[in-house]
C-alpha atoms as a PDB file:
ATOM      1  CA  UNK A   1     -33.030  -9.131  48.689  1.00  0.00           C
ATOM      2  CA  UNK A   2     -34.710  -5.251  48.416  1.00  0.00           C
ATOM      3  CA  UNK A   3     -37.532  -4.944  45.733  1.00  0.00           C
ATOM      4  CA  UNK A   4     -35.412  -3.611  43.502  1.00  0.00           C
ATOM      5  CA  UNK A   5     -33.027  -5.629  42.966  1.00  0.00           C
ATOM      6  CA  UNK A   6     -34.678  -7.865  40.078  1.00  0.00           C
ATOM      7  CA  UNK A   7     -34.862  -5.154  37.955  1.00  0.00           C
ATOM      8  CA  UNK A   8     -31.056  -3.843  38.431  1.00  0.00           C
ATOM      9  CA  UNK A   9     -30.171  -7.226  37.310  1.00  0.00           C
ATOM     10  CA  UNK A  10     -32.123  -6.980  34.446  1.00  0.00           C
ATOM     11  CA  UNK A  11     -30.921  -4.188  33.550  1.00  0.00           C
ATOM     12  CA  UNK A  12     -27.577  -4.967  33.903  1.00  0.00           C
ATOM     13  CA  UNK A  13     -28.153  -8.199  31.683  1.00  0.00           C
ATOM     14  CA  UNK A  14     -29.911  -5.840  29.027  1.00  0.00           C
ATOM     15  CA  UNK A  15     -27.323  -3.520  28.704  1.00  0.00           C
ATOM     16  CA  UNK A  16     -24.827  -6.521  28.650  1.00  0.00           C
ATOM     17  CA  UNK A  17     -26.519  -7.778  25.508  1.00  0.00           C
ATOM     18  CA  UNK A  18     -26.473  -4.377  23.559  1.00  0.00           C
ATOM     19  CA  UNK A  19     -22.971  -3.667  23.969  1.00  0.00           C
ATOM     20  CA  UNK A  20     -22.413  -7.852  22.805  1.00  0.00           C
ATOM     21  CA  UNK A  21     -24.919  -7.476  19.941  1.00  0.00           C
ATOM     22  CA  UNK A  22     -22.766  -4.055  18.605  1.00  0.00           C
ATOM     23  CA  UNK A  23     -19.388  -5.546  19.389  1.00  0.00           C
ATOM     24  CA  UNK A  24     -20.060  -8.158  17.487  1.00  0.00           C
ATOM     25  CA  UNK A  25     -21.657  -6.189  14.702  1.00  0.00           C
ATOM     26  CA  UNK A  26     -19.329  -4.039  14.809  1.00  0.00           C
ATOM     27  CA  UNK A  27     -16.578  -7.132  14.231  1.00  0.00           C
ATOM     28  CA  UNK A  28     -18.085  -8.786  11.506  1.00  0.00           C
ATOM     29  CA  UNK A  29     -19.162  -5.179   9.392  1.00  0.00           C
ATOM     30  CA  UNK A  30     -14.891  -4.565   9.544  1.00  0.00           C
ATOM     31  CA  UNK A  31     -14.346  -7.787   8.937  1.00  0.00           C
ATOM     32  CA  UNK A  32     -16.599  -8.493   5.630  1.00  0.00           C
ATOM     33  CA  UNK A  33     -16.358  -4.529   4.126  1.00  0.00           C
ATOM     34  CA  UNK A  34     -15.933  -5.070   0.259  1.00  0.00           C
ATOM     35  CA  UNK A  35     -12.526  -2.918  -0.272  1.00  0.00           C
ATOM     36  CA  UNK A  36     -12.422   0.132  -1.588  1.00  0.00           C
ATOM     37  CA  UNK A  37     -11.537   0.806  -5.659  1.00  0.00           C
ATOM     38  CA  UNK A  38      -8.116   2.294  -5.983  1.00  0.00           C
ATOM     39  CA  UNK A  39      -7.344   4.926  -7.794  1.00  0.00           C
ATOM     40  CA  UNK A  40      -3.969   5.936  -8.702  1.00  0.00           C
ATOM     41  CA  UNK A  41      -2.923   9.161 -11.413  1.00  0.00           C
ATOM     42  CA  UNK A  42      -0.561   6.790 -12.715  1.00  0.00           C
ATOM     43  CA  UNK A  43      -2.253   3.843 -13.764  1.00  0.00           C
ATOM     44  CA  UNK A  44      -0.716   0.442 -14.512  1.00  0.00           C
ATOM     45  CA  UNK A  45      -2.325  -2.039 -17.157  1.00  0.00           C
ATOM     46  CA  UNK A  46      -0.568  -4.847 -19.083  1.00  0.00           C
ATOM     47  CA  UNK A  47      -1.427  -3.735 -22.272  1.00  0.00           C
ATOM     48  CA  UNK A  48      -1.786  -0.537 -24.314  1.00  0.00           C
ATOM     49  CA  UNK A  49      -3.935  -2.064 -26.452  1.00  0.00           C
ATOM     50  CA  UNK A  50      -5.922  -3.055 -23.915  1.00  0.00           C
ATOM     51  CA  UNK A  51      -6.082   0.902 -23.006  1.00  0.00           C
ATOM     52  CA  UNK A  52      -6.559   1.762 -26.221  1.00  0.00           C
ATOM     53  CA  UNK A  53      -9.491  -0.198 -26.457  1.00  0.00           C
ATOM     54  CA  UNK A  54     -11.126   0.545 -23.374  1.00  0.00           C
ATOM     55  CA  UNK A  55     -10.701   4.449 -24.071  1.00  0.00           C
ATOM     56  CA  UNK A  56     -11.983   3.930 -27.494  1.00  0.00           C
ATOM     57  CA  UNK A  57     -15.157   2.524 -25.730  1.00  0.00           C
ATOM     58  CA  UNK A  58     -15.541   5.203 -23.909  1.00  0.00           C
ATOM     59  CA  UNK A  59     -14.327   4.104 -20.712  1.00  0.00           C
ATOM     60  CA  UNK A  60     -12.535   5.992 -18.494  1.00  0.00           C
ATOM     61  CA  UNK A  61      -9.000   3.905 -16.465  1.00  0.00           C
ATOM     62  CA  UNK A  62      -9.252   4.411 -12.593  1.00  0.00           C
ATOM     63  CA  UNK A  63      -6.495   1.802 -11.658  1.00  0.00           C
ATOM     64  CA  UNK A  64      -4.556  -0.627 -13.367  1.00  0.00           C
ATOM     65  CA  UNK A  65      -3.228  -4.190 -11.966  1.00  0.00           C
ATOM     66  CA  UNK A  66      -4.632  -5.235  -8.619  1.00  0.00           C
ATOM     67  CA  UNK A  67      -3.262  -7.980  -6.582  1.00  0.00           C
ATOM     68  CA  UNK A  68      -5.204  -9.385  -3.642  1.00  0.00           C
ATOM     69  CA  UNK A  69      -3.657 -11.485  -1.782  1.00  0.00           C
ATOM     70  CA  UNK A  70      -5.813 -14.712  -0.694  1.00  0.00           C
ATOM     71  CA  UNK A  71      -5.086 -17.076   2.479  1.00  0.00           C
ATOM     72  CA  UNK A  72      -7.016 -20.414   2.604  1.00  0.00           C
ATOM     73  CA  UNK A  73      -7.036 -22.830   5.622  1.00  0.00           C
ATOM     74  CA  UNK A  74      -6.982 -26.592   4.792  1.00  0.00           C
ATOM     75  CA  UNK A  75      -6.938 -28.470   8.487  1.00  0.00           C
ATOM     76  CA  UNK A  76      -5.266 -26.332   9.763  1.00  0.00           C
ATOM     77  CA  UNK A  77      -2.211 -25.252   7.133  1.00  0.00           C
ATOM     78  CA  UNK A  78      -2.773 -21.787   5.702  1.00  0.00           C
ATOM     79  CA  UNK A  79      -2.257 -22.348   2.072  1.00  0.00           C
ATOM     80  CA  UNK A  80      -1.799 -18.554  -0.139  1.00  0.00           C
ATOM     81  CA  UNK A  81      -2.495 -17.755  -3.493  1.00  0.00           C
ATOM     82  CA  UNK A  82      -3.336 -14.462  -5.021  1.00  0.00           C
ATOM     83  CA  UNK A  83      -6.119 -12.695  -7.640  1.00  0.00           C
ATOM     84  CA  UNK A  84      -4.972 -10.574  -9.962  1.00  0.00           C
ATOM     85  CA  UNK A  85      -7.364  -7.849 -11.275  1.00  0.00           C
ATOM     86  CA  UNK A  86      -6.019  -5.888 -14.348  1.00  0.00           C
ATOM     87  CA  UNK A  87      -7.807  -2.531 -13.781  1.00  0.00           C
ATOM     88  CA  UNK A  88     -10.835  -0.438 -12.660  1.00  0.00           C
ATOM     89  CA  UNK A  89     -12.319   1.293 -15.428  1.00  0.00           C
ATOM     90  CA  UNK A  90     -15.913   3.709 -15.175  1.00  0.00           C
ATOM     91  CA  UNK A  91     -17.946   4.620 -17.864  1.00  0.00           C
ATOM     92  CA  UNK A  92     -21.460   7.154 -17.072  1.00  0.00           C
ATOM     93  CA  UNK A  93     -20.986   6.573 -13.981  1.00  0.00           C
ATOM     94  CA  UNK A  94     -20.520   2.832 -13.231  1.00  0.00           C
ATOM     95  CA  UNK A  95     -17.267   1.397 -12.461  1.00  0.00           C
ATOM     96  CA  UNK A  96     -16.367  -1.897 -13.639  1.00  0.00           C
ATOM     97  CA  UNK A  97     -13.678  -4.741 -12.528  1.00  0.00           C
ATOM     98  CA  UNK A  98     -11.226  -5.334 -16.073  1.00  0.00           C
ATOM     99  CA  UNK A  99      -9.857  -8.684 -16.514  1.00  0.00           C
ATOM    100  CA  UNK A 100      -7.677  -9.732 -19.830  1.00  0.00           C
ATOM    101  CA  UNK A 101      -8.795 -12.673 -21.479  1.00  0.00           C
ATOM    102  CA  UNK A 102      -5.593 -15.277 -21.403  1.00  0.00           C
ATOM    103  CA  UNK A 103      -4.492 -17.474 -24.388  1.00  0.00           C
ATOM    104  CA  UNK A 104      -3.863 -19.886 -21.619  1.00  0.00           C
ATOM    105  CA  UNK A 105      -7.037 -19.775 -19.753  1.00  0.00           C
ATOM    106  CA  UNK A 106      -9.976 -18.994 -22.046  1.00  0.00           C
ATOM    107  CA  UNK A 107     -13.006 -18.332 -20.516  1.00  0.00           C
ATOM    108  CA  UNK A 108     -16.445 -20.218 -22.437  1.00  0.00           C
ATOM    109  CA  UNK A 109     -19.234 -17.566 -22.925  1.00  0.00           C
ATOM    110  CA  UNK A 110     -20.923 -19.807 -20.717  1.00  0.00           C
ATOM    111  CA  UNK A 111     -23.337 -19.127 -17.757  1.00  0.00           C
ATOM    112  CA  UNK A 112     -21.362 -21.449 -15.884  1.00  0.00           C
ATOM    113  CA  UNK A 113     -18.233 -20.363 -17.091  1.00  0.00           C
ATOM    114  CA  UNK A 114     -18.566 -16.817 -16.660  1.00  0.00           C
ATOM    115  CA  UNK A 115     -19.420 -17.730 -12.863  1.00  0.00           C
ATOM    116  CA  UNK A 116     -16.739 -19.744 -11.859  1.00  0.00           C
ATOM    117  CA  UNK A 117     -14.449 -17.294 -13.774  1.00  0.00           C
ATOM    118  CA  UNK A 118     -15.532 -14.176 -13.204  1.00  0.00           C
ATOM    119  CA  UNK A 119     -18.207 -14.224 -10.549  1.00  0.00           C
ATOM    120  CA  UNK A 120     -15.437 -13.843  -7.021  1.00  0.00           C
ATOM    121  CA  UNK A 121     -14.408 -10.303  -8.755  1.00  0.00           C
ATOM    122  CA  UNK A 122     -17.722  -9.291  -8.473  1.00  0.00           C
ATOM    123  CA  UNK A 123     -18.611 -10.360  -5.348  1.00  0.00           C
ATOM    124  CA  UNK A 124     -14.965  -8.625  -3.894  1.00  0.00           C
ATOM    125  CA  UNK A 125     -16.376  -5.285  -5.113  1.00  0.00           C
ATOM    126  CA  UNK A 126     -20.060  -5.757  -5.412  1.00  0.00           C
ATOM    127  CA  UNK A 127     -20.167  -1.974  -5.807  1.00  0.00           C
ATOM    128  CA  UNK A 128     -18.889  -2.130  -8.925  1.00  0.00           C
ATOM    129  CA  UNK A 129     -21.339  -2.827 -11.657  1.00  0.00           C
ATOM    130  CA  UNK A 130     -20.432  -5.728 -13.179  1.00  0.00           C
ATOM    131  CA  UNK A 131     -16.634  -7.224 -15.068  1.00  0.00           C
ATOM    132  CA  UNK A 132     -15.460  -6.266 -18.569  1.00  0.00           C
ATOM    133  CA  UNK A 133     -14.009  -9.061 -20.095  1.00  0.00           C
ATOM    134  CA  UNK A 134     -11.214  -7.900 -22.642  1.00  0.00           C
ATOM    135  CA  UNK A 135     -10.405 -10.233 -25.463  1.00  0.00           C
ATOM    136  CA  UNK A 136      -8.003  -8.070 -27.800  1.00  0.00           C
ATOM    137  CA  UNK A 137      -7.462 -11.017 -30.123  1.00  0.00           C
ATOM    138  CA  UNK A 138     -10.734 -10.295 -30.855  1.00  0.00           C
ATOM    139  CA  UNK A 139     -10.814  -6.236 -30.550  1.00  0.00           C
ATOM    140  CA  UNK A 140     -13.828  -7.177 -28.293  1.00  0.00           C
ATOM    141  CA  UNK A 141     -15.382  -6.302 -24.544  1.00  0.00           C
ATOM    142  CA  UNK A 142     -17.648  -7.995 -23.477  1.00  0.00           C
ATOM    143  CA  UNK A 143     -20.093  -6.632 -20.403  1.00  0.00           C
ATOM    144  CA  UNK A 144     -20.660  -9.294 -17.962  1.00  0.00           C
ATOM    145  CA  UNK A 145     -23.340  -8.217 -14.922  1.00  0.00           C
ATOM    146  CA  UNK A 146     -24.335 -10.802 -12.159  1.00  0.00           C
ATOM    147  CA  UNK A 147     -27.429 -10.623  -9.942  1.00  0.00           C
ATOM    148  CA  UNK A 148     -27.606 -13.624  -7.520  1.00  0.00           C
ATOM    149  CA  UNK A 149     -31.075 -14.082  -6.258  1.00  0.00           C
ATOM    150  CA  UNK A 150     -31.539 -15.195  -2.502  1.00  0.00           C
END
């Protein structure tokens, strides 16, 4: 063995761990990048009263109905589903996730509620700042921000 040897194979090992370390980082940034807002010229939203009250707000419609598709494993068997999201609409500046309220599915103005409602939108796009909640039975939005301490 020369002298030098020890450190070559150090080196070698070193340089072995940064190209792991931004492989890897590399992998998970691509993997875990919130998705970027679409917006479309023509814009798509199930109801033009739902437009009418958004614009009359003073919100601005980026991009109307969203789906995402959504694979879950369960041992083993990929189960899919879907999430809809009804539009992207910005007002000064700040672009919010629309959902509809549903007769079906009404959603308690709840802390909890709200959450396990509306909380997965916002994490999807956390640049967005926060979900409008559209009830037009009501001729109502409602502005619903989340900030999750860690």
């Amino acid at each position: 063995m020369q002298t030098g040897d020890p450190i070559v194979v150090v080196l070698i090992v070193a340089l072995m761990l940064v190209w792991l370390y931004v492989a890897a980082k590399r992998k998970y940034r691509n993997r875990w990048r919130a998705p970027d807002i679409p917006r479309h010229s023509e814009v798509f939203v199930p109801s033009d009263e739902a437009v009418r009250l958004l614009e009359e707000a003073g919100y601005d419609i980026l991009a109307g109905k969203v789906r995402l598709p959504v694979y879950v494993e369960l041992d083993g068997n990929v189960l899919e589903s879907r999430l809809f999201i009804d539009a992207f609409a910005e007002k000064d500046g700040e672009t919010y996730i629309v959902r509809l309220a549903r007769e079906r599915k009404p959603i308690e103005m709840t802390g909890s509620s709200l959450r396990d409602h509306l909380l997965v939108y916002h994490l999807l796009y956390p640049q967005t700042a926060g979900v409008l909640y559209v009830d037009l039975p009501a001729g109502a939005i409602r502005v619903v921000k989340f900030e999750v301490e860690r």
